[in-house]
C-alpha atoms as a PDB file:
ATOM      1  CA  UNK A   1       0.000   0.000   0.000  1.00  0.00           C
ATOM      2  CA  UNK A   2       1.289   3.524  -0.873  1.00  0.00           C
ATOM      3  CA  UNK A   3       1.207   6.025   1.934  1.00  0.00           C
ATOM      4  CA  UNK A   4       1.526   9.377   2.620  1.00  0.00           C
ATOM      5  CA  UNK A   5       2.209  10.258   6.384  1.00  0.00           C
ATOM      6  CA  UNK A   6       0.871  14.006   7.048  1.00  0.00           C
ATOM      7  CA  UNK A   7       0.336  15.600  10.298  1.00  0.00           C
ATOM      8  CA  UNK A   8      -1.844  18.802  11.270  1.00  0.00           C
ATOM      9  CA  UNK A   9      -0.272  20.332  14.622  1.00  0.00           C
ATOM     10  CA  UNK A  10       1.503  16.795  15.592  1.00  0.00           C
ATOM     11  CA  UNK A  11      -1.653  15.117  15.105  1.00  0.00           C
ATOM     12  CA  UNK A  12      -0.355  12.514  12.895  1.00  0.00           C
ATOM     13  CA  UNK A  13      -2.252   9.864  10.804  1.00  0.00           C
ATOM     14  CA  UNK A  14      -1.585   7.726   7.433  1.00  0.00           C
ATOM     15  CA  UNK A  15      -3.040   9.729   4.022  1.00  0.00           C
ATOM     16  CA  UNK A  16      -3.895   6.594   1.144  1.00  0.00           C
ATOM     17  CA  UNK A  17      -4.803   8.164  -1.867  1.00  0.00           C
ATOM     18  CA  UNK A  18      -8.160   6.119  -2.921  1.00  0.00           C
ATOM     19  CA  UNK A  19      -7.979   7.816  -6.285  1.00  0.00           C
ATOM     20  CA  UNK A  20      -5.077   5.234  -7.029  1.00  0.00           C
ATOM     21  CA  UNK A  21      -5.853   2.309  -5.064  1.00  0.00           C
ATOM     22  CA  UNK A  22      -7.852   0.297  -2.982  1.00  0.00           C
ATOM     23  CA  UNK A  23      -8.171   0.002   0.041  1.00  0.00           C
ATOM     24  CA  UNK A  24     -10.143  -3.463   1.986  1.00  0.00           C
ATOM     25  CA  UNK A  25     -10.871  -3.503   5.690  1.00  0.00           C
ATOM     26  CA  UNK A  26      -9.323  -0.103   6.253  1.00  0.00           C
ATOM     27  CA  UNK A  27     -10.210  -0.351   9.839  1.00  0.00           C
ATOM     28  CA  UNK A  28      -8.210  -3.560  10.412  1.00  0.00           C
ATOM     29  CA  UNK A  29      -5.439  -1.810   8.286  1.00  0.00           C
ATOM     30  CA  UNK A  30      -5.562   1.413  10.437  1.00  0.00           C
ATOM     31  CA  UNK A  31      -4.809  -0.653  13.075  1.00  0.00           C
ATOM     32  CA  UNK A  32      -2.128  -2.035  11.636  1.00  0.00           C
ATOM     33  CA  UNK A  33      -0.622   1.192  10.774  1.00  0.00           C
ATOM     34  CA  UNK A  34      -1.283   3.030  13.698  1.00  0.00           C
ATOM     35  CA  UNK A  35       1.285   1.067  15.574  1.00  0.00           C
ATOM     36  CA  UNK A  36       4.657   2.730  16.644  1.00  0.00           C
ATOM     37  CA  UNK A  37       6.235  -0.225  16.721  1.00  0.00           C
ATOM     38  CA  UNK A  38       5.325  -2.416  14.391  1.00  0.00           C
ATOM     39  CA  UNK A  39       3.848  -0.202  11.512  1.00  0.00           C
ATOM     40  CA  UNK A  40       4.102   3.299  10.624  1.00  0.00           C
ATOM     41  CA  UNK A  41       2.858   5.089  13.627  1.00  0.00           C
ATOM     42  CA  UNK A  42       0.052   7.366  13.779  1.00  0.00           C
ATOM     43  CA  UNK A  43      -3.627   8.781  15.262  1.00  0.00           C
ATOM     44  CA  UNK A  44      -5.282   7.003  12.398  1.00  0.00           C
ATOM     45  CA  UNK A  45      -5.423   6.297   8.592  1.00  0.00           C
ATOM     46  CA  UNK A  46      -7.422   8.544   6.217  1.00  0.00           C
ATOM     47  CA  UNK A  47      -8.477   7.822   2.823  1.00  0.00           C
ATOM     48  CA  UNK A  48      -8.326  10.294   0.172  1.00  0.00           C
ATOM     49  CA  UNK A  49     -11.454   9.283  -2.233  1.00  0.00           C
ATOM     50  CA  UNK A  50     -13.501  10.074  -5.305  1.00  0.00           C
ATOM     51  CA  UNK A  51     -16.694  12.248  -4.468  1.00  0.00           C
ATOM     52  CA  UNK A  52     -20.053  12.537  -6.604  1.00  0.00           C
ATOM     53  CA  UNK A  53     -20.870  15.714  -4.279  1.00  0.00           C
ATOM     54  CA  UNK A  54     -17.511  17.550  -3.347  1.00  0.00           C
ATOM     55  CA  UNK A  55     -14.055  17.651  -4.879  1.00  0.00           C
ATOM     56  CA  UNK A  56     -12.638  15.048  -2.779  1.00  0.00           C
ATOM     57  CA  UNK A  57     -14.339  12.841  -0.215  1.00  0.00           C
ATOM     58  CA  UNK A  58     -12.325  11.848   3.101  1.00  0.00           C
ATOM     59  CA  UNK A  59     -12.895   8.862   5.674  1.00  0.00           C
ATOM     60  CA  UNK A  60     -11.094   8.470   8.825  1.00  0.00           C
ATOM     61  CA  UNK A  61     -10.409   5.711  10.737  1.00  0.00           C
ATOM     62  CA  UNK A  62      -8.932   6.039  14.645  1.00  0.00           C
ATOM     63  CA  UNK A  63      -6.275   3.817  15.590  1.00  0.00           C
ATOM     64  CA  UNK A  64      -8.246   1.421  17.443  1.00  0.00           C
ATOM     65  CA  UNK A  65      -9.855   0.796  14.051  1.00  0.00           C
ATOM     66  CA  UNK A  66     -13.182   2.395  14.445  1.00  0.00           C
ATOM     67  CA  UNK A  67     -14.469   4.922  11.397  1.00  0.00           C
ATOM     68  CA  UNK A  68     -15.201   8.959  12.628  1.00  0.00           C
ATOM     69  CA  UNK A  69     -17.204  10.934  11.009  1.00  0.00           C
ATOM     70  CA  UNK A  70     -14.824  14.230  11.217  1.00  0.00           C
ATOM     71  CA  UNK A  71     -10.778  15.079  11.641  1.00  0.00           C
ATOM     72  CA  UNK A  72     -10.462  18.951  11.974  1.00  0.00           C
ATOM     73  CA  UNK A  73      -6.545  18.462  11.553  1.00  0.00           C
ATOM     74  CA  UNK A  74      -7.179  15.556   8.902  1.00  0.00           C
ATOM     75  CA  UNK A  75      -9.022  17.797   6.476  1.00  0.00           C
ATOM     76  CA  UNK A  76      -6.617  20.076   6.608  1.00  0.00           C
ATOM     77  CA  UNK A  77      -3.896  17.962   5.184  1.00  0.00           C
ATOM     78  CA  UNK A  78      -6.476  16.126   3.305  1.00  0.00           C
ATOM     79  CA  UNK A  79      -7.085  19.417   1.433  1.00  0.00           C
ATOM     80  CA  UNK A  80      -3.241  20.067   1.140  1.00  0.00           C
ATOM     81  CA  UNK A  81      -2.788  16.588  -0.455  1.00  0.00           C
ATOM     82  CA  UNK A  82      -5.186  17.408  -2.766  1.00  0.00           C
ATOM     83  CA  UNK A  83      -3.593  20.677  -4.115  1.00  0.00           C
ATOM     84  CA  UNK A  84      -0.054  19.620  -3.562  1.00  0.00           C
ATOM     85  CA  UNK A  85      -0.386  16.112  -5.436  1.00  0.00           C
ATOM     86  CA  UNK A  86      -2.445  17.554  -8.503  1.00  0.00           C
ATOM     87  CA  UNK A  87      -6.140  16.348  -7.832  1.00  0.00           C
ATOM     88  CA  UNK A  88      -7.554  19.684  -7.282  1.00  0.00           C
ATOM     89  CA  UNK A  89      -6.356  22.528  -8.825  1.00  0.00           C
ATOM     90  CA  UNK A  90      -7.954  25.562  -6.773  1.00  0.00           C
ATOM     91  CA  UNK A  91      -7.587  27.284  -3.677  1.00  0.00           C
ATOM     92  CA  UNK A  92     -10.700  26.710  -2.338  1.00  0.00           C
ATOM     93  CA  UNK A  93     -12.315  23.104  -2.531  1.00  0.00           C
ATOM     94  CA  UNK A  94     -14.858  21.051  -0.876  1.00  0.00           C
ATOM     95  CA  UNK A  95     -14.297  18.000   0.714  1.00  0.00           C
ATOM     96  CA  UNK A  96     -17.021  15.421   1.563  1.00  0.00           C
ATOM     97  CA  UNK A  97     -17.035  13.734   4.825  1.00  0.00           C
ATOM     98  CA  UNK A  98     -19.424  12.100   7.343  1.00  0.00           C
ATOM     99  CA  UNK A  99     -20.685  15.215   8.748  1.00  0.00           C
ATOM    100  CA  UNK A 100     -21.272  16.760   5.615  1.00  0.00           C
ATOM    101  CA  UNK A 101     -19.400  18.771   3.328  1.00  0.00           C
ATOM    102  CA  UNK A 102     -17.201  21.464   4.005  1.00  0.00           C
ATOM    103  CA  UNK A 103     -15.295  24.330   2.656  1.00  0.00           C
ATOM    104  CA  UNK A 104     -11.856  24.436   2.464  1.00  0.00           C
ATOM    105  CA  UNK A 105      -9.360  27.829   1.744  1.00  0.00           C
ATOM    106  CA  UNK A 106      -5.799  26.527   0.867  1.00  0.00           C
ATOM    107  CA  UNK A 107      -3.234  29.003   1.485  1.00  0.00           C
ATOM    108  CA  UNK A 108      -0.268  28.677  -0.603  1.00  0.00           C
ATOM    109  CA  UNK A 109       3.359  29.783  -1.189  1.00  0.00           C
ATOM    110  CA  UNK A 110       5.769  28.824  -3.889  1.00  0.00           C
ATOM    111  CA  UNK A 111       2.790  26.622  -5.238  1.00  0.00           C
ATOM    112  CA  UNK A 112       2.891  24.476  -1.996  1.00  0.00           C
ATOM    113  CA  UNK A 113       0.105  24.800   0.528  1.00  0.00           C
ATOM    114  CA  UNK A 114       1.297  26.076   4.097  1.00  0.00           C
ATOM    115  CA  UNK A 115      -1.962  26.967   6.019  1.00  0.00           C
ATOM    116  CA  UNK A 116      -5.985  25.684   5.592  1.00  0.00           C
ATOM    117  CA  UNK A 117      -9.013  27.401   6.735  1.00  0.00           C
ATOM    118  CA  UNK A 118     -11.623  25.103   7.102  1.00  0.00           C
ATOM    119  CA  UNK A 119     -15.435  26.113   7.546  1.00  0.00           C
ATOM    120  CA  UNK A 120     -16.485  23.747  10.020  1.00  0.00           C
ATOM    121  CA  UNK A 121     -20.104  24.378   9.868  1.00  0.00           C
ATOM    122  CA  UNK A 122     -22.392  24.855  12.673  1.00  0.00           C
ATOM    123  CA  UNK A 123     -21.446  23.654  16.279  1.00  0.00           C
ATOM    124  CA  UNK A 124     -24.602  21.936  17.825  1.00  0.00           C
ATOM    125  CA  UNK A 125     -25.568  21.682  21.444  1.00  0.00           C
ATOM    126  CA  UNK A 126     -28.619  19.988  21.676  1.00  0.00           C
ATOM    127  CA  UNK A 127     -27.797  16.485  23.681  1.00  0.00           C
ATOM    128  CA  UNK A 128     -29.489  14.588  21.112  1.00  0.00           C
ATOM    129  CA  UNK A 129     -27.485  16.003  18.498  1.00  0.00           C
ATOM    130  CA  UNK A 130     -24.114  14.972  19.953  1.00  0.00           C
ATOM    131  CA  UNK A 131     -25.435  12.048  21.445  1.00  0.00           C
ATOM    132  CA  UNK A 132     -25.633  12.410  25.097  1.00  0.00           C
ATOM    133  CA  UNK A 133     -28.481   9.885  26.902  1.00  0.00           C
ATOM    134  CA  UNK A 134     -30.159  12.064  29.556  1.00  0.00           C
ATOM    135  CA  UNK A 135     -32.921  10.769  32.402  1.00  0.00           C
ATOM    136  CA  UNK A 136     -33.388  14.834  32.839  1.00  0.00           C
ATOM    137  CA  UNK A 137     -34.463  16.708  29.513  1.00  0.00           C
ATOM    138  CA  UNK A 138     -32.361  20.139  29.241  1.00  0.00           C
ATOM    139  CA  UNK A 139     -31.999  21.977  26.231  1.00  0.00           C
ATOM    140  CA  UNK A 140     -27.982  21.925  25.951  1.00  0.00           C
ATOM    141  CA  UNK A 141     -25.335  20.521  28.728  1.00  0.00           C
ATOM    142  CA  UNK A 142     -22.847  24.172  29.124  1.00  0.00           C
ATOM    143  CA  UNK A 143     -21.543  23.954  32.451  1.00  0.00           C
ATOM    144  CA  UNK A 144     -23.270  20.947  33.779  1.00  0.00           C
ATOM    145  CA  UNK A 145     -22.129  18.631  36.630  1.00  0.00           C
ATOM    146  CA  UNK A 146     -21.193  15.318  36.171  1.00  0.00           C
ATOM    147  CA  UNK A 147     -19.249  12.461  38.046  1.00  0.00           C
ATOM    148  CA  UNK A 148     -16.932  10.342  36.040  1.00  0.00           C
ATOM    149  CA  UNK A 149     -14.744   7.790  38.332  1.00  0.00           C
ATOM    150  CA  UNK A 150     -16.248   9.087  41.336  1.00  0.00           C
ATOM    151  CA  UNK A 151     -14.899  12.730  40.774  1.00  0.00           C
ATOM    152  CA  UNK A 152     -17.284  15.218  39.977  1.00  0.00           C
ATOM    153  CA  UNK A 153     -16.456  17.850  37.078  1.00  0.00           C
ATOM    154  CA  UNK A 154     -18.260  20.202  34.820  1.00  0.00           C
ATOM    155  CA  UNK A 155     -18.927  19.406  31.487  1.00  0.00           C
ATOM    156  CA  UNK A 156     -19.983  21.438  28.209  1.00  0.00           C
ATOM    157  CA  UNK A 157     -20.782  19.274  25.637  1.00  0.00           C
ATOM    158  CA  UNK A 158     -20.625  20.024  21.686  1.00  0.00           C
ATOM    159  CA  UNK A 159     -20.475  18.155  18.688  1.00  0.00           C
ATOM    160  CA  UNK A 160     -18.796  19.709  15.617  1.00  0.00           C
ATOM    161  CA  UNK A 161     -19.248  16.151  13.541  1.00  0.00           C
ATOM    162  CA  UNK A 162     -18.266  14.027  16.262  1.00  0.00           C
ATOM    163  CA  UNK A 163     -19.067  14.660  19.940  1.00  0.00           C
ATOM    164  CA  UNK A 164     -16.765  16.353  22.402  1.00  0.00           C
ATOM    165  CA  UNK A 165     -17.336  17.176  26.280  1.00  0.00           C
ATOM    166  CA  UNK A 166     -15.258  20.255  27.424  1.00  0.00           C
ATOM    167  CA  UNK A 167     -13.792  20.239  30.885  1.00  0.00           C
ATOM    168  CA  UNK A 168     -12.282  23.861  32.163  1.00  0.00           C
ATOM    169  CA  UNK A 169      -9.433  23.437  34.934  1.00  0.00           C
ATOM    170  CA  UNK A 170      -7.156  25.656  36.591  1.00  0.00           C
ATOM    171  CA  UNK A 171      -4.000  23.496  35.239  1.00  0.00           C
ATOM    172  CA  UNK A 172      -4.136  20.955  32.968  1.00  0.00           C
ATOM    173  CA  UNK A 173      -0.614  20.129  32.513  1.00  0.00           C
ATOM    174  CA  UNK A 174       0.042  17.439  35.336  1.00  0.00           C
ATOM    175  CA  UNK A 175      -3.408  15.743  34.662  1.00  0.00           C
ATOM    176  CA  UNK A 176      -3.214  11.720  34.211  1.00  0.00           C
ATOM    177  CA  UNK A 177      -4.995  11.396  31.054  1.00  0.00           C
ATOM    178  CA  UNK A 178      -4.425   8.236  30.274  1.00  0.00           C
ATOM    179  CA  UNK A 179      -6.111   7.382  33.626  1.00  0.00           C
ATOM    180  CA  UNK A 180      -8.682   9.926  33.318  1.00  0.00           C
ATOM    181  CA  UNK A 181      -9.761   9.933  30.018  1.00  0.00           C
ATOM    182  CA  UNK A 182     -11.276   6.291  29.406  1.00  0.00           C
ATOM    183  CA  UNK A 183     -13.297   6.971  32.469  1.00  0.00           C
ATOM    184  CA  UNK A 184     -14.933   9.810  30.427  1.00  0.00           C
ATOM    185  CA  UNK A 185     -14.920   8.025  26.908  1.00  0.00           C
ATOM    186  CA  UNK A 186     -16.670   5.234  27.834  1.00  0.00           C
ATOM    187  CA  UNK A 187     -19.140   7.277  30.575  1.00  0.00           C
ATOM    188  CA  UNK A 188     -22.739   5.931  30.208  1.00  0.00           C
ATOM    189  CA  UNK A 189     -24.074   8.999  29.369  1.00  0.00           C
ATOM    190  CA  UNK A 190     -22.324   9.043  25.795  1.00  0.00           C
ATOM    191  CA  UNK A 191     -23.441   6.094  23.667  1.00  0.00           C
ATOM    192  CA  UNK A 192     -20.985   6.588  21.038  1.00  0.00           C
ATOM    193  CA  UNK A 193     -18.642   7.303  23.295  1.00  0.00           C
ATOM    194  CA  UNK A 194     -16.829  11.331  23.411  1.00  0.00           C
ATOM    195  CA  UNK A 195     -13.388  12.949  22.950  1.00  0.00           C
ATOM    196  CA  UNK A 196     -13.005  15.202  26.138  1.00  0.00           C
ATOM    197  CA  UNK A 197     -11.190  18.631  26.393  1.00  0.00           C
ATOM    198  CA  UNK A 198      -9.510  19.557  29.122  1.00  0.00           C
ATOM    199  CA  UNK A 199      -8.861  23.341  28.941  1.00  0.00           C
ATOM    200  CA  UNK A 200      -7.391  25.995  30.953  1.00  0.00           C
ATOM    201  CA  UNK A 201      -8.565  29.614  29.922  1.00  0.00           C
ATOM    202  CA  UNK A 202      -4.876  31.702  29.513  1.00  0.00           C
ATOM    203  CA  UNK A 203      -6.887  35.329  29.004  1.00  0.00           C
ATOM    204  CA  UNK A 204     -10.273  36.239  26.681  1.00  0.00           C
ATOM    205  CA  UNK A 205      -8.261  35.366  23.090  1.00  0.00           C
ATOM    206  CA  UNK A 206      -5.704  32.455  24.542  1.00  0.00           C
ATOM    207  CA  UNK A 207      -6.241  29.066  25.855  1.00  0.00           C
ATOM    208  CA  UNK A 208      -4.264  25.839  26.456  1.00  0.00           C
ATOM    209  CA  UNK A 209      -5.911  22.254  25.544  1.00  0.00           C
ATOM    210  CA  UNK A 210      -5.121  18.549  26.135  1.00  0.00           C
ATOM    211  CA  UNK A 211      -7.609  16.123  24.310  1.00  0.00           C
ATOM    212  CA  UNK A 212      -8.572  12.502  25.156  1.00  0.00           C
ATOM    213  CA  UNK A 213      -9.773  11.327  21.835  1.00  0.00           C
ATOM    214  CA  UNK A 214     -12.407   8.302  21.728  1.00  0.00           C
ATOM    215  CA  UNK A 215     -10.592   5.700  19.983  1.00  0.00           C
ATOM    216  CA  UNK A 216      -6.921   7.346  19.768  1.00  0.00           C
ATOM    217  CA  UNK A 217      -5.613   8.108  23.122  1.00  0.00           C
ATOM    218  CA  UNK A 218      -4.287  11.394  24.028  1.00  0.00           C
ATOM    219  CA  UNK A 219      -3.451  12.909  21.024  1.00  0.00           C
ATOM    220  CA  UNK A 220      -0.615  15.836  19.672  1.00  0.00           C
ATOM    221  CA  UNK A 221      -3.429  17.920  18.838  1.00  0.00           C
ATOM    222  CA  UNK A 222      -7.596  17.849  18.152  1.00  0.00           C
ATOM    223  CA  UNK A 223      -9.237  20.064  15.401  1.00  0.00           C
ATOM    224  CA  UNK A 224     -12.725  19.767  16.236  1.00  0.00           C
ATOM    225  CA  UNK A 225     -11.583  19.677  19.422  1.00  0.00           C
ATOM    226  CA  UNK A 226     -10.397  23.025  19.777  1.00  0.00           C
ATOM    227  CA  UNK A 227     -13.564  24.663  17.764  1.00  0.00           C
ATOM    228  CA  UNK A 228     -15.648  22.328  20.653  1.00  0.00           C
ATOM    229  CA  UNK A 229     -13.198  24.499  23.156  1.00  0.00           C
ATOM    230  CA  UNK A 230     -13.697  27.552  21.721  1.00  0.00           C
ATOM    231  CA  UNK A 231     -17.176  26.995  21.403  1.00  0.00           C
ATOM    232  CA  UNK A 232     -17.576  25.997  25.114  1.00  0.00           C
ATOM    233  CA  UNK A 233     -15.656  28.967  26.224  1.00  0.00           C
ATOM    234  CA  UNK A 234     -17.971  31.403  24.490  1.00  0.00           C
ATOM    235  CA  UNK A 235     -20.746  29.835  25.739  1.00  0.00           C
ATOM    236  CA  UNK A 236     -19.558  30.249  29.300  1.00  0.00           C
ATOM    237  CA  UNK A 237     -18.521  33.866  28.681  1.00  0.00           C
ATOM    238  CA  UNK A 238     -14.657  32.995  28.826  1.00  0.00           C
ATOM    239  CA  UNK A 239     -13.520  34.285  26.229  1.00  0.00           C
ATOM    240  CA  UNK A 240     -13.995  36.116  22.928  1.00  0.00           C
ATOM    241  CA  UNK A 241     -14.887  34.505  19.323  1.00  0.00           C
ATOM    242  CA  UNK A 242     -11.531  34.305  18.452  1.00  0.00           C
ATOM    243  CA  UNK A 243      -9.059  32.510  20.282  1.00  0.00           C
ATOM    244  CA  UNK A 244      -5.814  31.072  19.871  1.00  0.00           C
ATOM    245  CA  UNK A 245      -5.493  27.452  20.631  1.00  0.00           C
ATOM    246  CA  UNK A 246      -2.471  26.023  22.193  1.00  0.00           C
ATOM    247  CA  UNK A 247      -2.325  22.329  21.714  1.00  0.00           C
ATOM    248  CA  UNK A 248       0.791  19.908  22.219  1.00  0.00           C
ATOM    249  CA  UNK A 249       1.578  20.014  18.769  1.00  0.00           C
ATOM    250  CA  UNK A 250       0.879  23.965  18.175  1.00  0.00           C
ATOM    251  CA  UNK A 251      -1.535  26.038  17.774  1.00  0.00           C
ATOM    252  CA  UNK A 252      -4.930  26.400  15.731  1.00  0.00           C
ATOM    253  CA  UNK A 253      -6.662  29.540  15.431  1.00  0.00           C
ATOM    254  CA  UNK A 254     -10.329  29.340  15.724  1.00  0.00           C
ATOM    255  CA  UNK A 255     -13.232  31.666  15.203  1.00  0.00           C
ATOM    256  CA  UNK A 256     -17.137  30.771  16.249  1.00  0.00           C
ATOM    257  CA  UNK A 257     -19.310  33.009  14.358  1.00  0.00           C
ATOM    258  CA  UNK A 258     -22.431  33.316  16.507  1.00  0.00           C
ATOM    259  CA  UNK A 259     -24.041  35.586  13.964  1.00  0.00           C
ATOM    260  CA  UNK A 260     -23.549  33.192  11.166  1.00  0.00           C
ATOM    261  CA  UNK A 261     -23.703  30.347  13.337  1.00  0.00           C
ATOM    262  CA  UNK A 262     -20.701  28.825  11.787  1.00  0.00           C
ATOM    263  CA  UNK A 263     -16.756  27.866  13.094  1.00  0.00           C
ATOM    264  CA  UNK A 264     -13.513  28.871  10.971  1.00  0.00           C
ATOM    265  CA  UNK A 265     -10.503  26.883  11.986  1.00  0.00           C
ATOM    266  CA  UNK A 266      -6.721  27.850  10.435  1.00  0.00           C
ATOM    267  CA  UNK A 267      -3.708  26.078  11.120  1.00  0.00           C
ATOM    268  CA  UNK A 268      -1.108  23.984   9.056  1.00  0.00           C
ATOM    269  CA  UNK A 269      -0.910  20.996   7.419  1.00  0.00           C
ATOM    270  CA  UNK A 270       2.575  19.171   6.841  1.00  0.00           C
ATOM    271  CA  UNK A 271       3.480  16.251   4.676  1.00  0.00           C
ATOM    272  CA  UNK A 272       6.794  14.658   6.195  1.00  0.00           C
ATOM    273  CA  UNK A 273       7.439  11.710   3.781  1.00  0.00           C
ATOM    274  CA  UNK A 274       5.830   9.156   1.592  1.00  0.00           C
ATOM    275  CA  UNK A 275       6.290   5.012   0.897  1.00  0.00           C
ATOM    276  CA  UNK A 276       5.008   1.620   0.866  1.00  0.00           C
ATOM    277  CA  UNK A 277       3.702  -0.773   3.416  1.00  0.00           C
ATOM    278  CA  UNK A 278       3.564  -4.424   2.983  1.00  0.00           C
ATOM    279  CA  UNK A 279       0.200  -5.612   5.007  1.00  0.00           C
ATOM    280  CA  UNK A 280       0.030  -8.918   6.708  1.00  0.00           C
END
């Protein structure tokens, strides 16, 4: 299989260009690749397809093998791909993906694409919409208590294509994820499980974010993530509508639009080499 590894912000995963080849099982082979030992090493594997409705369509699998519906970071580097390796041939595409289609502004120098801004469409609160399962009906969960592991938290909870809880703490450096996080992935309330934020407010444009992602682990850096941040902190009245992320892997810049009802995110998108894989 020919690969292209690509990473948005150190959040890493396996590009396949579907246009070329095939690809069977790709959740079996995503876990294959994903490992760090034994395969490439990455978040995930995304496929780079043929689309009736959009210029490209993407799918993305998580390492554990299991198909999302959205990669904020992916589709950035699934747009660069695009431009970089001739399948597009415009600056601003569409891209198909399981939460719809969105819009896509390459930014380029010396004909190479260095930064994406990606319409991420509207953010949705409503707990049906993320999923959340709820004995008590309530029209969105921003700032609502909840005990995970016998420690209670607050939670904001916000689905930009896949479902993310936000969790605001004074420091979020010396938190055990990996301990933490399952316990909040796999919480009853969240049937499809949730990727969980866990962000300290820095001032009204700047905040710092670690991510549990369902599926993946902690990861280098979450793209929907950080809109569901931004998001959350606006609805709190934390901070403005435009905020600068700080993630492991660097930073994102991310804009909620409550007029338009709509999220921009801009950040980078890196290809670091290309090869082949032999699959068992």
């Amino acid at each position: 299989m020919k690969f292209t590894k690509m990473h948005g912000c150190g959040n890493d995963y396996v590009y396949v260009d579907c246009t070329a080849q095939e690809v069977n099982a790709p959740g079996e082979v995503s876990k294959v690749i994903s490992d760090r030992h034994c395969g490439i090493g990455s978040d995930g594997l995304i496929l780079i397809c043929p689309s009736d409705v959009a210029d490209v369509r993407m799918r993305m699998f998580n390492a554990d093998g299991s198909e999302g519906a959205m990669c904020g970071n992916g589709i950035r580097c699934v747009g660069k791909y695009a431009y970089d390796h001739g399948l597009v041939q415009k600056e601003e595409i569409t891209v198909e993906t399981g939460s719809g289609i969105k819009t896509l502004q390459l930014h380029t120098k010396d004909g190479i694409v260095k930064t994406v801004t990606v319409d991420m469409g509207k953010p949705e609160t409503a707990p049906e919409k993320i999923p959340v399962n709820l004995q008590e009906r309530v029209e969105a969960l921003i700032d609502h208590p909840i005990t995970v592991d016998g420690a209670d938290w607050r939670i904001t909870c916000v689905s930009m294509g896949n479902p993310h809880g936000v969790v605001f703490v004074e420091e979020n450096k010396d938190l055990d994820l990996p301990k933490i996080g399952p316990h909040f992935e796999h919480h009853p309330w969240f049937p499809d499980r949730i990727n969980t934020e866990f962000v300290k407010v820095l001032s009204r444009d700047e905040i710092s974010m670690r991510v549990w992602e369902r599926g993946s682990g902690e990861t280098m850096a979450c793209g929907t993530g950080a809109c569901a941040s931004v998001v959350a902190c606006v609805l709190n009245g934390l901070t403005e509508e435009t905020v600068t992320v700080h993630l492991l892997g660097g930073d994102l810049r991310i804009t909620y639009d409550r007029v338009a009802e709509r999220v921009l995110m801009e950040g980078g998108a890196t290809e670091v080499f290309s090869g082949e894989i032999t699959l068992p």
